[in-house]
C-alpha atoms as a PDB file:
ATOM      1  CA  UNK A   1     151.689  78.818  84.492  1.00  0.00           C
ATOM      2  CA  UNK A   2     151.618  82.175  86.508  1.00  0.00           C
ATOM      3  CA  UNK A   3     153.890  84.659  84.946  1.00  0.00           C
ATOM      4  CA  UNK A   4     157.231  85.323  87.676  1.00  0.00           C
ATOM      5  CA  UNK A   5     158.346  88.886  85.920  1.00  0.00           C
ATOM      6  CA  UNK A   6     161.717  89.880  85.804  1.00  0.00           C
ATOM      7  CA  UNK A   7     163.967  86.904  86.212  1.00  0.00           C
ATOM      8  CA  UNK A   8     161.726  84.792  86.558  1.00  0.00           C
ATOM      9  CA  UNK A   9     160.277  85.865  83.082  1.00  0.00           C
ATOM     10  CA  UNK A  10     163.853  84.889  81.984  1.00  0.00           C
ATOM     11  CA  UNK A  11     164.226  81.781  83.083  1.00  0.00           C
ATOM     12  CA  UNK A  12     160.277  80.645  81.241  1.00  0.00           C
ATOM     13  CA  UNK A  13     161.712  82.036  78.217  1.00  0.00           C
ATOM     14  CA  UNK A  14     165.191  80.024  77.909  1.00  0.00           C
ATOM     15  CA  UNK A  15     163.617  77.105  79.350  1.00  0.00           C
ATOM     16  CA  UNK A  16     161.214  77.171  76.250  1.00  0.00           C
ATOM     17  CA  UNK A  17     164.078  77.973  73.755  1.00  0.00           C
ATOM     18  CA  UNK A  18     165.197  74.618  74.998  1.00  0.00           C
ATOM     19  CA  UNK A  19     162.084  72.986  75.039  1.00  0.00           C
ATOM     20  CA  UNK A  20     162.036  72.008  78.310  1.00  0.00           C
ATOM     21  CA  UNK A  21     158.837  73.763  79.467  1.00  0.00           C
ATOM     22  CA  UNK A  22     157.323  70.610  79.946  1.00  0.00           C
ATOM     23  CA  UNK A  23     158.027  67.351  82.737  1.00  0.00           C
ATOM     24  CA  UNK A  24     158.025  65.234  79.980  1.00  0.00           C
ATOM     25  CA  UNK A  25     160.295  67.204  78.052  1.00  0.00           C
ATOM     26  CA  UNK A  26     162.622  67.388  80.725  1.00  0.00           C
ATOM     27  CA  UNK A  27     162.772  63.209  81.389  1.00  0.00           C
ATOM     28  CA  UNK A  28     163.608  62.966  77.774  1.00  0.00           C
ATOM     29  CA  UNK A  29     166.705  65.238  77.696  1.00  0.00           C
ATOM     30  CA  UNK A  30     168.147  63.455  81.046  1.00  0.00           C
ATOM     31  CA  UNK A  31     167.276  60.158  79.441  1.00  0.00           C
ATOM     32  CA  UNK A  32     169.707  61.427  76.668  1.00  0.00           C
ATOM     33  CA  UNK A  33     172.526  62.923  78.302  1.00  0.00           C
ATOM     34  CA  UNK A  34     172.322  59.478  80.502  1.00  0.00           C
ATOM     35  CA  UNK A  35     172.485  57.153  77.709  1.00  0.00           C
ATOM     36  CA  UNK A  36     175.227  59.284  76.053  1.00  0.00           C
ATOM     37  CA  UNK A  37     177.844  58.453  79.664  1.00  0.00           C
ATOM     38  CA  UNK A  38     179.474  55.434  79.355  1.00  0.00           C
ATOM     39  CA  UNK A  39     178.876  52.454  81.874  1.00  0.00           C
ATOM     40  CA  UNK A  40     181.785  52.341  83.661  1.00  0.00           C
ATOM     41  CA  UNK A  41     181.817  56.753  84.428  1.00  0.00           C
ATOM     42  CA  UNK A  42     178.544  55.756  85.347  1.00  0.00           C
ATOM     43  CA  UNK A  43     179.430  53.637  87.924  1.00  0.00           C
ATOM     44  CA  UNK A  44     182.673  55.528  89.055  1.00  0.00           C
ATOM     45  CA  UNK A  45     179.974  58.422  89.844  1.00  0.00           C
ATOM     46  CA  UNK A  46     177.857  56.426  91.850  1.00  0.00           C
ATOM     47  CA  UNK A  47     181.199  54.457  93.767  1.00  0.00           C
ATOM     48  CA  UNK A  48     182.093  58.683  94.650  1.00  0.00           C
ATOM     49  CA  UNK A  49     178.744  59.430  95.702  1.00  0.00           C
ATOM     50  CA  UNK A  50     178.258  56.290  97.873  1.00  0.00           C
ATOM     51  CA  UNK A  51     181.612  57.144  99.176  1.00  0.00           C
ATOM     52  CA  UNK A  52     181.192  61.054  99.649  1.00  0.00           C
ATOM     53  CA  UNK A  53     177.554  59.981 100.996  1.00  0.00           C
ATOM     54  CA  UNK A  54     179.143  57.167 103.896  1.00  0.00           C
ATOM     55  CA  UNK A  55     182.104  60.118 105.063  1.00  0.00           C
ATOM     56  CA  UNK A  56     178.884  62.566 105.534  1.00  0.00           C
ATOM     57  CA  UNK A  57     177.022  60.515 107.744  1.00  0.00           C
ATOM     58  CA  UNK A  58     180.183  59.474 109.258  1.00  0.00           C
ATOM     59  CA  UNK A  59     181.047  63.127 110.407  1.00  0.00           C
ATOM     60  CA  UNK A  60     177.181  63.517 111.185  1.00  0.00           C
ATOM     61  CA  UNK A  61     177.694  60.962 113.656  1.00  0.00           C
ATOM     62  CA  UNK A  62     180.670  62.036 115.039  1.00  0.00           C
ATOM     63  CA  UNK A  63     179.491  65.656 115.548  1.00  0.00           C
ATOM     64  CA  UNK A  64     176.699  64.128 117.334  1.00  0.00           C
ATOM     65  CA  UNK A  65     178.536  62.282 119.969  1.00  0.00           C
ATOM     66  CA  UNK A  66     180.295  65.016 120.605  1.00  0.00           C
ATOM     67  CA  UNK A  67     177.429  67.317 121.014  1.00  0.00           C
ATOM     68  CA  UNK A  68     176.553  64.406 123.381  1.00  0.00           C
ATOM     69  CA  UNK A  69     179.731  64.646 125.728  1.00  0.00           C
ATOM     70  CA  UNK A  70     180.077  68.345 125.641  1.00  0.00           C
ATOM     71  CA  UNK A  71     176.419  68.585 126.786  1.00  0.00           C
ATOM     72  CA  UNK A  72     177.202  66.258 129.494  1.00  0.00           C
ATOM     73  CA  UNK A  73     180.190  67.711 130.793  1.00  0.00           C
ATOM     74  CA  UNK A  74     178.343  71.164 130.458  1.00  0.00           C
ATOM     75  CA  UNK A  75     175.555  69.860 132.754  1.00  0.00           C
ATOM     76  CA  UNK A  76     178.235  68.109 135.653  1.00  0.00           C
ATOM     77  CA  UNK A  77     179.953  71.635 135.824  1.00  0.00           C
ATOM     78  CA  UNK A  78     176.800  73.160 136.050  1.00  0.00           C
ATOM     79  CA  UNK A  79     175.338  71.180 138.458  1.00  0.00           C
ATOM     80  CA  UNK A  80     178.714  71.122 140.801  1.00  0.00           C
ATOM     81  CA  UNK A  81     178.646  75.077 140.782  1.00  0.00           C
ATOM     82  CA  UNK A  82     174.797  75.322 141.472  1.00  0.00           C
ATOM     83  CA  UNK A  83     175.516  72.826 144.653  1.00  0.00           C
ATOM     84  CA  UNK A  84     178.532  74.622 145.639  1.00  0.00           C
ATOM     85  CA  UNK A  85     176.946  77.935 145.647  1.00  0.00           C
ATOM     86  CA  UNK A  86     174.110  76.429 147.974  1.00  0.00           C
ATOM     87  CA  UNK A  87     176.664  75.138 150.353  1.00  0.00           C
ATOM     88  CA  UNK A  88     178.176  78.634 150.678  1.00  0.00           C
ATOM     89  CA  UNK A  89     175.076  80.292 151.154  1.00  0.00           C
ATOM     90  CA  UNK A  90     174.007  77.624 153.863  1.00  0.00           C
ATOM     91  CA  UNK A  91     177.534  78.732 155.391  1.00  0.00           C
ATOM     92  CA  UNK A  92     177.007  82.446 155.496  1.00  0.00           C
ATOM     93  CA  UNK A  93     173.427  82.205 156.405  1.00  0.00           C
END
């Protein structure tokens, strides 16, 4: 592994104080802080997250429309100036 310096010097160091240098390593402590949650938190977490998950896309699709209708609206104003300003000019000229 290339040396980062600094902090990321740091951050290799602690990471091999907790022996988690290593992917393997790594799995095993999740693995253990998993089994150590009880079922039902379990679940409870993943109910939230579905739920938090739903009201995000939710708002995504909201903004969207939006977006949608404001862009339309932008584009009928625009257009009725841009002809209105050619019917003036074809009355002055």
């Amino acid at each position: 592994m290339e040396s980062l310096g600094g902090f990321g010097g740091a951050v290799e160091k602690k990471l091999k104080e907790l022996k988690m240098d290593s992917e393997g390593n790594v799995l095993a402590k999740e693995r253990e802080a998993l089994n150590k949650v009880e079922p039902q938190e379990s679940e409870r977490r993943v109910h939230l997250l579905r739920k938090q998950r739903e009201i995000m896309f939710q708002e995504e699709l909201k903004h969207k429309r939006l977006k949608k209708i404001k862009s339309k609206v932008y584009r009928k104003i625009r257009n009725k100036q841009k002809t209105g300003d050619e019917e003036a000019e074809g009355e002055e000229g």
